[in-house]
Protein backbone atom coordinates (compact mmCIF):
# COMPACT_ATOMS: atom_id res chain seq x y z
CA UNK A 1 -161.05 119.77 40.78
CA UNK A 2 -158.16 119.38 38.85
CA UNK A 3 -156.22 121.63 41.59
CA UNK A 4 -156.61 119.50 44.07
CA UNK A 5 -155.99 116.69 41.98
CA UNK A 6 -152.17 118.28 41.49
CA UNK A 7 -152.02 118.64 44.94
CA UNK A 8 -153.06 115.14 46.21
CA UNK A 9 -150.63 113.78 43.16
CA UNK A 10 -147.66 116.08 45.40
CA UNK A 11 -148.64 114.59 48.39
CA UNK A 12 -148.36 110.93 47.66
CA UNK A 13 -152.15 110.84 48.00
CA UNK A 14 -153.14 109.57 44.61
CA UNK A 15 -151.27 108.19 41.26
CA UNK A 16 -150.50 110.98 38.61
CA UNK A 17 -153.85 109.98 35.97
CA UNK A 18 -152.80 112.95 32.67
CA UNK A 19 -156.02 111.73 31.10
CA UNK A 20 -158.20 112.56 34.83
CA UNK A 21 -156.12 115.55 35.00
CA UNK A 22 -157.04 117.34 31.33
CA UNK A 23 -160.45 116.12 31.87
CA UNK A 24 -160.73 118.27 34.92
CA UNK A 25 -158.70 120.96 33.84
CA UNK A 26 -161.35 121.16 30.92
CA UNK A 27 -164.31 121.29 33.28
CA UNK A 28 -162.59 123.84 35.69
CA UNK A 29 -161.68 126.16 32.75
CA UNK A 30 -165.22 126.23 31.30
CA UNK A 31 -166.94 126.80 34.52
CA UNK A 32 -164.06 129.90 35.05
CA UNK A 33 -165.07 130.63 31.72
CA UNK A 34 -168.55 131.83 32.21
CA UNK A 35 -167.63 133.18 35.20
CA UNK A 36 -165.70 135.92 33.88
CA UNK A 37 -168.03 136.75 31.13
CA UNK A 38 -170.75 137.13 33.68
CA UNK A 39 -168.08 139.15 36.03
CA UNK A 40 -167.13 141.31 32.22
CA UNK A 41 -170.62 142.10 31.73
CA UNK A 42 -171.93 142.52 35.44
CA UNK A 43 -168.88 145.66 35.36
CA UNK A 44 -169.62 147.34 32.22
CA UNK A 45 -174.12 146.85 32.83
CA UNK A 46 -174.65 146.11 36.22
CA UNK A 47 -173.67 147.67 39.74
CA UNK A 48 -171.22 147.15 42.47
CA UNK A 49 -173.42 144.91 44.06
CA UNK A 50 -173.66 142.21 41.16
CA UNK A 51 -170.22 142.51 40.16
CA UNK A 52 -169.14 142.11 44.09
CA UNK A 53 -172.09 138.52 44.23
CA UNK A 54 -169.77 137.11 41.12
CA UNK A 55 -166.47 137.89 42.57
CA UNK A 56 -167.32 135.95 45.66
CA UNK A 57 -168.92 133.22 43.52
CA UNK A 58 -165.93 132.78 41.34
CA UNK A 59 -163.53 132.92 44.82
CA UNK A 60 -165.45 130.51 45.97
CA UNK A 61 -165.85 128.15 43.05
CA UNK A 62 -161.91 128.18 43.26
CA UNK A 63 -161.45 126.99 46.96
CA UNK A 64 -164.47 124.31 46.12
CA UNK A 65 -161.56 123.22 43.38
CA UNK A 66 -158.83 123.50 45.83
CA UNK A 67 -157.09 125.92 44.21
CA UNK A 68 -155.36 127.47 46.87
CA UNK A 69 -153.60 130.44 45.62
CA UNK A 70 -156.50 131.26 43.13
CA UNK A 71 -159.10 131.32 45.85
CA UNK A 72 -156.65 133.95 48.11
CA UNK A 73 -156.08 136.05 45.40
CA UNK A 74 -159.97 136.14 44.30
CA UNK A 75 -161.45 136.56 47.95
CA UNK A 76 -158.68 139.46 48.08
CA UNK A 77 -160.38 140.90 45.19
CA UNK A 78 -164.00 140.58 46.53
CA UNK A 79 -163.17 141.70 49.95
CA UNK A 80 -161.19 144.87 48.43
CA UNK A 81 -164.73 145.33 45.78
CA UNK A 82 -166.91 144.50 48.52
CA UNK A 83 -169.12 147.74 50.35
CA UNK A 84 -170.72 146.14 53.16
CA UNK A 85 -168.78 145.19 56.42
CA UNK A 86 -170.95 142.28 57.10
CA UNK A 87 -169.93 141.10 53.39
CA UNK A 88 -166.16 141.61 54.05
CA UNK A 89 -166.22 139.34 57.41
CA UNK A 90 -168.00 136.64 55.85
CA UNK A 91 -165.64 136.37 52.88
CA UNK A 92 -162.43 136.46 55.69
CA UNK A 93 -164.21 133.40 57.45
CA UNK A 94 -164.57 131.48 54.18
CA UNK A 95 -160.24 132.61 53.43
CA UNK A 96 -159.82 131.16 57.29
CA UNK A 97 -161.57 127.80 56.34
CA UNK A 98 -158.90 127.72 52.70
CA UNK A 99 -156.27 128.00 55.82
CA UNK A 100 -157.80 125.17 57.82
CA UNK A 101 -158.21 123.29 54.69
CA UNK A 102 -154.27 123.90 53.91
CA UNK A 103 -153.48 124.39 57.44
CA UNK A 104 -151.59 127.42 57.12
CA UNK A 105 -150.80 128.80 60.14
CA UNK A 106 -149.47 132.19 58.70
CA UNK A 107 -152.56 132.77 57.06
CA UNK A 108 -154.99 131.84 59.13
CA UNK A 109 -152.70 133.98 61.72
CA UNK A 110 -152.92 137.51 59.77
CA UNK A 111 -157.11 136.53 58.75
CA UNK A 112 -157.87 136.19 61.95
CA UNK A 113 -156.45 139.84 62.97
CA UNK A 114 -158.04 141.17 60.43
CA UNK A 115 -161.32 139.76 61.25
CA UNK A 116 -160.71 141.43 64.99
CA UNK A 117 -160.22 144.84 63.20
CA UNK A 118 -163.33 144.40 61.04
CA UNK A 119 -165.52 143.23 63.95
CA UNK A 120 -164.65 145.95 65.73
CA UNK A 121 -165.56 148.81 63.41
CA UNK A 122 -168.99 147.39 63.81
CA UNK A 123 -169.00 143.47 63.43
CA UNK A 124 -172.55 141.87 64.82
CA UNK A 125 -172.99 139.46 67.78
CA UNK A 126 -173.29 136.46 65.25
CA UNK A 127 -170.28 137.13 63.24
CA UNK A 128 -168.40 138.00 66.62
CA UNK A 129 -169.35 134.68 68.20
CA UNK A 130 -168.41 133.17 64.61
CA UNK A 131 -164.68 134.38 65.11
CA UNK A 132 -164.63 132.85 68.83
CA UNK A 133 -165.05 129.58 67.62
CA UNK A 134 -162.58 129.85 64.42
CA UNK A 135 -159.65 131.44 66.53
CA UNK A 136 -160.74 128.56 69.56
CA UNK A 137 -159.89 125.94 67.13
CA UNK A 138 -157.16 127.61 65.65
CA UNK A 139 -155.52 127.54 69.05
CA UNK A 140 -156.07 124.04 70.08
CA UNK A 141 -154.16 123.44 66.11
CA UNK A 142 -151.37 125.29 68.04
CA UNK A 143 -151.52 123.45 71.21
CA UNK A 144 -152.72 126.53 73.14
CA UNK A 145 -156.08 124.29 75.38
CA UNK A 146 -156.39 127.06 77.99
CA UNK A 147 -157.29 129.79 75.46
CA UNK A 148 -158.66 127.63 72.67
CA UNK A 149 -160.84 125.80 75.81
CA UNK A 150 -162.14 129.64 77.17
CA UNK A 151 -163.28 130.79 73.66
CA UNK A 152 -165.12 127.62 72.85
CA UNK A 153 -166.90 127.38 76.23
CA UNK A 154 -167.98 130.47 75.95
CA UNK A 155 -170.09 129.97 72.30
CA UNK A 156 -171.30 126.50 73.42
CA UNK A 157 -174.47 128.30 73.76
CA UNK A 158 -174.48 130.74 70.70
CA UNK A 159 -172.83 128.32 68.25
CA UNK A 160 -173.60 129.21 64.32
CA UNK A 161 -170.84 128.36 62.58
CA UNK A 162 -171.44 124.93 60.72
CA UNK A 163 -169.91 125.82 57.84
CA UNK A 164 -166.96 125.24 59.53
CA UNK A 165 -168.05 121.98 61.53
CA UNK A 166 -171.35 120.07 62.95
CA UNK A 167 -172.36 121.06 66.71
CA UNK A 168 -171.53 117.61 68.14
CA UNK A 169 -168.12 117.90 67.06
CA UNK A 170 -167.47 121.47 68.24
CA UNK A 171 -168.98 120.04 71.94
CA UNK A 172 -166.50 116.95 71.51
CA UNK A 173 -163.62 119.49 70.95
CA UNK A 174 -164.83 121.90 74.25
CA UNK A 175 -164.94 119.24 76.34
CA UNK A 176 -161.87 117.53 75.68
CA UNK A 177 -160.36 120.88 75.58
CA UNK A 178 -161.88 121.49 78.90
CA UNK A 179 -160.46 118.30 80.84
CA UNK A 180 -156.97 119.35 80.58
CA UNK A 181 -157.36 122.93 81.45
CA UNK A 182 -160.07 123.57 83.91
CA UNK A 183 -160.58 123.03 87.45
CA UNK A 184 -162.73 120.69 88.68
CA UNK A 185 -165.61 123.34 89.49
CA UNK A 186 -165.05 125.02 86.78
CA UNK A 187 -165.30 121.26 85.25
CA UNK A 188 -168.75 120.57 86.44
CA UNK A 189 -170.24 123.85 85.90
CA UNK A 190 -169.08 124.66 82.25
CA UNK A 191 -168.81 120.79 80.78
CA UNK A 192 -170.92 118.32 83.24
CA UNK A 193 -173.69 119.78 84.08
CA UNK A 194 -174.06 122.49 80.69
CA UNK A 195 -177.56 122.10 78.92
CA UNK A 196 -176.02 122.26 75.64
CA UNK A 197 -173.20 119.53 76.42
CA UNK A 198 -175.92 117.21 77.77
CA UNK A 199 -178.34 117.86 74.82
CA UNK A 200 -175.97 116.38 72.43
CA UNK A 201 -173.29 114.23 74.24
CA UNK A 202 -174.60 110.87 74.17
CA UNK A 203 -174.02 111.28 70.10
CA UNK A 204 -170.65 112.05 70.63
CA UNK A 205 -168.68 108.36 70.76
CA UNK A 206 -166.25 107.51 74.02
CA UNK A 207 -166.46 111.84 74.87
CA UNK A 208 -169.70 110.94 77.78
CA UNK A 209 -167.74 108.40 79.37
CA UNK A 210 -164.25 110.04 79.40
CA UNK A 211 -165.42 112.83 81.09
CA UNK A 212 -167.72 111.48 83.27
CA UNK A 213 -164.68 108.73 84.48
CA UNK A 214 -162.44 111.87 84.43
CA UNK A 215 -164.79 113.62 87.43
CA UNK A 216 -165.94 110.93 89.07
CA UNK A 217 -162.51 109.58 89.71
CA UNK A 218 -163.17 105.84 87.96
CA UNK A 219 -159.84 105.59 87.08
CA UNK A 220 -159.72 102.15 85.42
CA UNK A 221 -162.78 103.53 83.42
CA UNK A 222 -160.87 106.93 82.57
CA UNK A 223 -157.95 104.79 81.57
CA UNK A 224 -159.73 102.62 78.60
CA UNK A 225 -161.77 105.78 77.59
CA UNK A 226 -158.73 107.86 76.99
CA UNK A 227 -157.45 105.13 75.27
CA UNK A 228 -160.21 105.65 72.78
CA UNK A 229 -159.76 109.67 73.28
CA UNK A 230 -155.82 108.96 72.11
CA UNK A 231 -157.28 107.37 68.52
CA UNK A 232 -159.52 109.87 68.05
CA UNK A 233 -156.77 112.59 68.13
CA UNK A 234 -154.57 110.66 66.29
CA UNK A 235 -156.92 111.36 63.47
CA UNK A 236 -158.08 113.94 64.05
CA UNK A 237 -157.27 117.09 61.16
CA UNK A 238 -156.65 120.05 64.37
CA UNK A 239 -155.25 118.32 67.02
CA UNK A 240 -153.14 114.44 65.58
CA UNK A 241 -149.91 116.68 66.20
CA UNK A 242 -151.03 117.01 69.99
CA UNK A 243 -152.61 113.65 71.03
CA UNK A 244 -149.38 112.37 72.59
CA UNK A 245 -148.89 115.53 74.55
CA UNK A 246 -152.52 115.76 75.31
CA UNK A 247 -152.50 111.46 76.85
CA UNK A 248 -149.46 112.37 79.13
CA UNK A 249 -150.93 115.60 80.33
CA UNK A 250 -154.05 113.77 81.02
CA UNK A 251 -152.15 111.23 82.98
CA UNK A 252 -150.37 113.34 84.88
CA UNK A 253 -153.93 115.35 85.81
CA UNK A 254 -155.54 111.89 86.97
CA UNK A 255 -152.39 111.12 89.22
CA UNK A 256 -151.88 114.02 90.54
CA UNK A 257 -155.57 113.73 91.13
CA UNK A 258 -155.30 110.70 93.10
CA UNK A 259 -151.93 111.54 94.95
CA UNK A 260 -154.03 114.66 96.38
CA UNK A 261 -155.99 112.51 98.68
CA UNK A 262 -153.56 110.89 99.99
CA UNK A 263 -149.72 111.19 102.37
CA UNK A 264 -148.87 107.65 100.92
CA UNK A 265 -150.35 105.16 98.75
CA UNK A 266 -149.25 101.60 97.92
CA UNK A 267 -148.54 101.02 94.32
CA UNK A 268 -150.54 97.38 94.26
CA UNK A 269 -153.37 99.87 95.40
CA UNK A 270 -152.60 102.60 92.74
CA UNK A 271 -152.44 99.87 89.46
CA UNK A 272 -155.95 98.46 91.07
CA UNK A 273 -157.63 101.68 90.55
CA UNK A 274 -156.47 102.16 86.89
CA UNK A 275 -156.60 99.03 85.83
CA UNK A 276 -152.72 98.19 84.94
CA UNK A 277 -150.10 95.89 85.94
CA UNK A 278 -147.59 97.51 89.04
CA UNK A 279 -144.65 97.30 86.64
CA UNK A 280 -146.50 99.43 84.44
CA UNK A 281 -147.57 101.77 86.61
CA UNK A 282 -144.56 102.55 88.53
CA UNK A 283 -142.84 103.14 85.10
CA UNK A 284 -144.88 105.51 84.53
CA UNK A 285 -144.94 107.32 87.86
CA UNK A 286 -141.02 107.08 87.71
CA UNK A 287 -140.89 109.34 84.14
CA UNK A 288 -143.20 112.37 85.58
CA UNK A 289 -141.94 112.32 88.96
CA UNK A 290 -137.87 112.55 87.34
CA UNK A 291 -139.02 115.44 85.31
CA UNK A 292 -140.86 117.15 88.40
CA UNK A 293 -144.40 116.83 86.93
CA UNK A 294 -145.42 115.16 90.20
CA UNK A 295 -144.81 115.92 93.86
CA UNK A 296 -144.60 112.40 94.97
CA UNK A 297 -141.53 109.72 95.55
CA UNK A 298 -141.35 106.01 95.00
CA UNK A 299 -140.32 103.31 98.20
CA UNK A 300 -139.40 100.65 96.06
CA UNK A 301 -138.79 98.37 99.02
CA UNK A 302 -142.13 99.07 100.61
CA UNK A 303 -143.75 99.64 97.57
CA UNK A 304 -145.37 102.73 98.40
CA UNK A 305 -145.64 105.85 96.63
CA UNK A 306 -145.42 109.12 99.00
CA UNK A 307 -146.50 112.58 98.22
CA UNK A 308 -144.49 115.70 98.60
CA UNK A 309 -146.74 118.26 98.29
CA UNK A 310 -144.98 121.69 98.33
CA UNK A 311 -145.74 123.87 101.37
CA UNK A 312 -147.08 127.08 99.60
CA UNK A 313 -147.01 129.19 102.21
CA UNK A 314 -143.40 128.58 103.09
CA UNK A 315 -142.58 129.13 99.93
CA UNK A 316 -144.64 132.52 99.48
CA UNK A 317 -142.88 133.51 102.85
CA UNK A 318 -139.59 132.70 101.37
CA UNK A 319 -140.41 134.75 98.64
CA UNK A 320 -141.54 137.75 99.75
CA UNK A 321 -138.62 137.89 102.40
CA UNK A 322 -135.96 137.83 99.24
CA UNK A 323 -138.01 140.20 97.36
CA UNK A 324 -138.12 142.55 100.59
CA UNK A 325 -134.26 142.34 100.54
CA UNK A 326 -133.98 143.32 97.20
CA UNK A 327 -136.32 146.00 97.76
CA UNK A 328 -134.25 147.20 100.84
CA UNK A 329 -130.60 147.02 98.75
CA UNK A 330 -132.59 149.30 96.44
CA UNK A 331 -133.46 151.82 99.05
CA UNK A 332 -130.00 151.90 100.83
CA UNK A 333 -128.24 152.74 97.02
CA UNK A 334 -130.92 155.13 96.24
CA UNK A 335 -130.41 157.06 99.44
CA UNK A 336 -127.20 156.86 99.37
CA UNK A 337 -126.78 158.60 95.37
CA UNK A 338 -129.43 161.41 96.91
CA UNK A 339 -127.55 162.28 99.71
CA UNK A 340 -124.20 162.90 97.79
């Protein structure tokens, strides 16, 4: 692995070791070795079929190394001396998981376009399913839950792909994907009550409880289990760039939540039910209802919180009046160019 020895030296990872290194090196080169005398002789004695098996062992003995650009340019080679379609998807899905590995968004971005082409000049149901779940976790990478949340939902049933990651952990990612993007039907249907959610969540730390608080409105519960949700992200190799983004959307969802029931509420009331201190609380309020995230204002001498929730139809009214006015200016120059 002397590769990905290099790299870990760039990163600050791991103290530059020269003996470690040539020792490696030594061990990589004699593996590529016989590897390309079995590749020599498998094109001058042996068919396409046995020189495309060592190509795609040799690309993949390079990304086990982690050498990045090695393994591109050799699973280029095998998909390009690769017949079968099948054959050709497969080896994109193991280039997608060097971009995961690498997390490089360009070419994970172009693979996964490819893939679409290749899938549909005849791709199977498995290997179609398999590209749902890489291009659903390539979105939440990118911050994109609605999408990423859709695609994933929709393989809970069929997943195969565990060379990419175990099933609990692929549920753990739908469902937190799921809070922050689906209604609370939708909610229930699709993440509560799903057979294959169930079947596995109660091996999935702090994930049962957070979305079980989440529907059932325990607030103070929700609180201390996003609070666990919030470490896991910050960890986590897909989504640590998201988890602060992902905590405040959360706690905007849960207020707004609340606020929905109710004309007015009294702050002492509101900290009760999540389990913080007033001051803390009506901080918090104060940030997302300045930026317009919430539809609520703040008596500070009654200390009472009051919704403002938008009147929809007024507004819809309003709406289609100034688009009928525009619509009418239209008419009135159009008429007016026809009859000179």
């Amino acid at each position: 692995m002397a590769p990905f020895f290099e790299y870990l030296v760039q990163q600050g990872v791991v103290q530059k070791d020269d003996a470690l290194l040539k020792q490696l090196q030594q061990q990589n080169d004699e593996e590529l070795k016989k590897l390309d005398e079995k590749l020599k002789d498998a094109q001058e004695n042996l068919g396409e079929t046995e020189v495309s098996d060592i190509l795609m062992a040799k690309a993949t003995y390079l990304a086990k190394i982690g050498s990045k650009d090695g393994a591109i340019q050799a699973l280029n080679t095998a998909i390009e001396k690769t017949g079968p379609l099948g054959h050709r998807i497969d080896l994109h899905f193991t280039l997608l998981r060097v971009g995961f590995f690498y997390d490089d968004a360009h070419l994970l971005t172009a693979t996964i376009e490819r893939v679409k082409k290749l899938i549909d000049e005849g791709g199977d149901w498995d290997r179609r399913n398999r590209l749902k779940v890489y291009q659903g976790i390539f979105l939440l990478s990118k911050r994109d839950f609605k999408t990423g949340a859709h695609l994933l939902l929709d393989t809970l049933g069929t997943f195969t792909s565990t060379e990419l990651m175990e099933y609990r952990d692929f549920v753990r990612y739908a469902a937190i994907a799921a809070a922050i993007t689906l209604e609370r039907p939708d909610f229930k249907a699709k993440v509560l009550n799903s057979p294959e959610v169930l079947e596995v969540i109660h091996e999935i730390p702090h994930v049962q409880e957070y979305i079980s608080s989440f529907y059932n409105c325990s607030y103070a519960t929700f609180f201390k289990s996003l609070a666990e949700i919030e470490q896991i992200l910050k960890h986590d190799r897909f989504l640590h760039l998201h988890y602060r983004f992902y905590v405040r959307e959360m706690r905007i969802r849960v207020y707004a939540q609340l606020l929905e029931s109710y004309r007015s509420l009294t702050i002492e009331s509101m900290a009760n039910s999540f389990g913080v201190t007033e001051d803390w609380i009506d901080s918090d309020l104060c940030q997302f209802i300045a930026a317009g995230r919430l539809n609520a204002v703040i008596d500070k001498v009654n200390g009472i919180v009051e919704t403002n929730r938008p009147d929809f139809k007024n507004a819809q009214y309003q709406a289609t009046i100034k688009q009928g006015d525009l619509l009418l200016t239209r008419i009135q120059k159009l008429s007016r160019v026809i009859n000179v």
